[in-house]
Protein backbone atom coordinates (compact mmCIF):
# COMPACT_ATOMS: atom_id res chain seq x y z
CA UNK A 1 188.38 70.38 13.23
CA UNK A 2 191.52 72.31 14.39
CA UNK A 3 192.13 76.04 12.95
CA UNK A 4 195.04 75.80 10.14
CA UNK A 5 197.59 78.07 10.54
CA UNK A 6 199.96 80.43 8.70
CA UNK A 7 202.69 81.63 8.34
CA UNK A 8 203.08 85.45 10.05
CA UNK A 9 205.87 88.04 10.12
CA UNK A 10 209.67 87.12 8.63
CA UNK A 11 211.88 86.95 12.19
CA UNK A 12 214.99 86.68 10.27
CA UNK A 13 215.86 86.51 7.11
CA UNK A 14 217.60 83.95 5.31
CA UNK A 15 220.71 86.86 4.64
CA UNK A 16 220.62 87.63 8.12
CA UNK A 17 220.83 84.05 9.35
CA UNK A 18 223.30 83.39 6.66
CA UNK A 19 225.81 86.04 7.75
CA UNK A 20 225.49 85.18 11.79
CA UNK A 21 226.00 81.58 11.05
CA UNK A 22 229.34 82.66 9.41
CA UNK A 23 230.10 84.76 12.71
CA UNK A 24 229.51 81.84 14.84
CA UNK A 25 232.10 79.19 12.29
CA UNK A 26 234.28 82.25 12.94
CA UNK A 27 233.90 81.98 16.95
CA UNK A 28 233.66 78.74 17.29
CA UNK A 29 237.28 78.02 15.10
CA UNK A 30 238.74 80.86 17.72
CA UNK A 31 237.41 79.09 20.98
CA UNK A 32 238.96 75.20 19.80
CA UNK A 33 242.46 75.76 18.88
CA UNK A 34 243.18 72.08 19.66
CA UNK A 35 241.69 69.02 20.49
CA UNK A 36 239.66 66.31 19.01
CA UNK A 37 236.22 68.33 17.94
CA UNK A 38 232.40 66.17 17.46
CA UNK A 39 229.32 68.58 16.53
CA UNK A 40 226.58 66.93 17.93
CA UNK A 41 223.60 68.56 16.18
CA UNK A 42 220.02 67.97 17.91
CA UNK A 43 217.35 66.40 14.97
CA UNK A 44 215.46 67.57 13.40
CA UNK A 45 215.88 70.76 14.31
CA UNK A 46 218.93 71.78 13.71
CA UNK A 47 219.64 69.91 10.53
CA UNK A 48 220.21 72.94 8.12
CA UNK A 49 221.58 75.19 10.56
CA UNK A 50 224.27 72.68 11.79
CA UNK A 51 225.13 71.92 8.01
CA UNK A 52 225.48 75.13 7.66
CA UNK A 53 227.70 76.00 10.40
CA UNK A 54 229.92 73.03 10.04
CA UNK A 55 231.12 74.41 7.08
CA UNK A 56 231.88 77.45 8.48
CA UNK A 57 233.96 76.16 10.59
CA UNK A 58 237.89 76.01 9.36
CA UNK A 59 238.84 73.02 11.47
CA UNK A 60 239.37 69.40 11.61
CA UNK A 61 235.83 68.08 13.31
CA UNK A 62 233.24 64.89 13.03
CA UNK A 63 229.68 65.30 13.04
CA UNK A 64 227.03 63.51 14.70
CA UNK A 65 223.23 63.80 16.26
CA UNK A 66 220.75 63.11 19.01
CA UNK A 67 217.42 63.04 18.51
CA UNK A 68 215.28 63.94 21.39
CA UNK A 69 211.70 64.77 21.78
CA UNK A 70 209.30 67.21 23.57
CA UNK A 71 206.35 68.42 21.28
CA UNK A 72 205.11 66.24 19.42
CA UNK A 73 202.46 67.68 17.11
CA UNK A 74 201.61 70.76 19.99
CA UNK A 75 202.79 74.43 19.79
CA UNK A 76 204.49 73.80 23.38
CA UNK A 77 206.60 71.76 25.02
CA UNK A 78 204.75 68.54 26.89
CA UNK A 79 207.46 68.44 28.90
CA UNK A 80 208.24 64.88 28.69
CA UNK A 81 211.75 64.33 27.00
CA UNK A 82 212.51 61.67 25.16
CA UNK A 83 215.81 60.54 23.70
CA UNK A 84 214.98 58.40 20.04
CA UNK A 85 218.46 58.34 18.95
CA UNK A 86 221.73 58.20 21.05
CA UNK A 87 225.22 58.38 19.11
CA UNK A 88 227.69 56.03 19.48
CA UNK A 89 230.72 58.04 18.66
CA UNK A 90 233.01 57.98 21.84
CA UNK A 91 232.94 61.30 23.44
CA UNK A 92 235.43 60.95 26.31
CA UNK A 93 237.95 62.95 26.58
CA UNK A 94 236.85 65.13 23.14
CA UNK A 95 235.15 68.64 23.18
CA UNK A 96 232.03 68.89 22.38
CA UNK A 97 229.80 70.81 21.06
CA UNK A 98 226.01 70.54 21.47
CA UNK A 99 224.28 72.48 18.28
CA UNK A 100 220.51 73.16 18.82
CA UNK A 101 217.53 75.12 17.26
CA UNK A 102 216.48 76.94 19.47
CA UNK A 103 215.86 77.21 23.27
CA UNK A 104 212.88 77.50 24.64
CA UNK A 105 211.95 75.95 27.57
CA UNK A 106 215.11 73.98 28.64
CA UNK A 107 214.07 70.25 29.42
CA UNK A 108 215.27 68.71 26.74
CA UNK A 109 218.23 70.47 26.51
CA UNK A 110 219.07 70.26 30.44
CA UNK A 111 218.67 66.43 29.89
CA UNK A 112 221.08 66.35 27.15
CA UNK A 113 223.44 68.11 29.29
CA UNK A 114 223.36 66.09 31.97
CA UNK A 115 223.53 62.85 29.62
CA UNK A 116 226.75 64.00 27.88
CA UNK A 117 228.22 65.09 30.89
CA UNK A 118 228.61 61.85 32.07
CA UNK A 119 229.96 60.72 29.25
CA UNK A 120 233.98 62.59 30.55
CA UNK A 121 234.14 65.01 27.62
CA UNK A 122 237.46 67.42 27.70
CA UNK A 123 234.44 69.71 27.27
CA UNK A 124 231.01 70.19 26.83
CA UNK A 125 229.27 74.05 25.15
CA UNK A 126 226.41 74.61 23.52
CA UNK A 127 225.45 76.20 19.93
CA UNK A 128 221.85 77.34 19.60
CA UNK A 129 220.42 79.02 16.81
CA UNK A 130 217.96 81.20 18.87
CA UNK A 131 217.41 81.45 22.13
CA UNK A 132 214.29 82.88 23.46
CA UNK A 133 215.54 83.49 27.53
CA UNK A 134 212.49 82.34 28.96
CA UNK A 135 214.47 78.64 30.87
CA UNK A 136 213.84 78.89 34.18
CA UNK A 137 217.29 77.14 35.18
CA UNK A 138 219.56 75.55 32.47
CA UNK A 139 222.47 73.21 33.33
CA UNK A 140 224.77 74.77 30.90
CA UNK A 141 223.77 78.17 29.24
CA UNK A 142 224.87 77.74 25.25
CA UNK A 143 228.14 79.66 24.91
CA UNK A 144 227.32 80.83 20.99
CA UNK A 145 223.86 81.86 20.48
CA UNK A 146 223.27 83.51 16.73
CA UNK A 147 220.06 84.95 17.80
CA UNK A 148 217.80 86.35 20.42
CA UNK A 149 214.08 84.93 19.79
CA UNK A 150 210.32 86.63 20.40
CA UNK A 151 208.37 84.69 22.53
CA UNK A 152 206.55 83.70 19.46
CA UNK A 153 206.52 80.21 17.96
CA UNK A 154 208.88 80.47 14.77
CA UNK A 155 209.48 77.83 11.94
CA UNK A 156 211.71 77.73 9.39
CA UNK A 157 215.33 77.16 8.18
CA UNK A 158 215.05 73.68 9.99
CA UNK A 159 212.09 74.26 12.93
CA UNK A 160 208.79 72.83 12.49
CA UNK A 161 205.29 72.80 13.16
CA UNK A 162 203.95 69.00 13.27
CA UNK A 163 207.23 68.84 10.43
CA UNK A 164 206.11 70.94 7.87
CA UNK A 165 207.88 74.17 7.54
CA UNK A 166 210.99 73.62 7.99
CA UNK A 167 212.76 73.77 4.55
CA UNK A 168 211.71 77.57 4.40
CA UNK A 169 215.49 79.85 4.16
CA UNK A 170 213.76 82.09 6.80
CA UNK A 171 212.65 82.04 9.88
CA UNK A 172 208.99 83.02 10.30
CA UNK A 173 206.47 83.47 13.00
CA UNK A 174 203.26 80.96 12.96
CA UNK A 175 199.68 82.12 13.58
CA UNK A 176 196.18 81.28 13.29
CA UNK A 177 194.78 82.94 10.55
CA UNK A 178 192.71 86.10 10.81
CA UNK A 179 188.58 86.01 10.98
């Protein structure tokens, strides 16, 4: 029977996050001062954050998502990508802007990139959450980033662990529990 595990240290706290995700509306708003704008947040990860952010941002925009997959139930990526939901909102000639949870190891977010690419945006950035800087090679480094990650695996405020965890307002580490 597998070990249960628990929740360890706070990463960031649901203030903290709260205040960076209004810096980032802030940025964002300053970097598109015209054009048509689509959010594309990344399910289910970036769910709250993206909510979040959205309103933060001051500036005509639609919203839609992708949902991709690479764990499964496993703390690590299996490395095989796959893309459950494509949007159908026309992105040619539109910025875009790709919002994610975190990055960790980079496959399914270089797939995206390459994906969207060849869909002729105006132009294509990234939003992530965290980032832990441990891609080997990504085909578009995110332009916004609200936070540096550990090389822990985290949950909370929107990441999972097998899908629970993720309505928790903070960000957490997860760890086997102690003998």
């Amino acid at each position: 029977m597998p070990t249960a595990l628990e929740l360890g240290a706070e990463v960031f706290s649901a203030d903290r996050i709260a205040a960076r995700v209004e810096e980032l509306g802030a940025e964002i708003n300053a970097h598109y001062l015209t054009g048509d704008l689509i959010v594309l947040g990344l399910l289910k990860g970036s769910f709250i954050f993206l909510g979040d952010l959205v309103r933060n941002i001051p500036r005509p925009l639609q919203v839609d998502f992708l949902v991709a997959s690479s764990y499964g139930s496993g703390r690590s990526t299996s490395g095989d990508v796959r893309l459950l939901y494509d949007p159908e909102t026309g992105l040619r000639g539109k910025h875009i802007l790709l919002v994610e949870d975190i990055v960790d190891s980079g496959n399914t977010l270089n797939r995206l990139v390459r994906l969207l690419r060849g869909r002729e945006p105006r132009s294509l950035e990234i939003c992530a959450l965290l980032h832990k800087r441990i891609a080997r090679s990504l085909e578009l480094e995110p332009r916004f980033v609200g936070f540096n990650a550990p090389p822990l695996f985290l949950v909370g405020y929107g990441l999972d662990h097998a899908e629970d965890y993720r309505h928790l307002p903070f960000i957490a580490s997860l760890e086997a529990p102690k003998e």
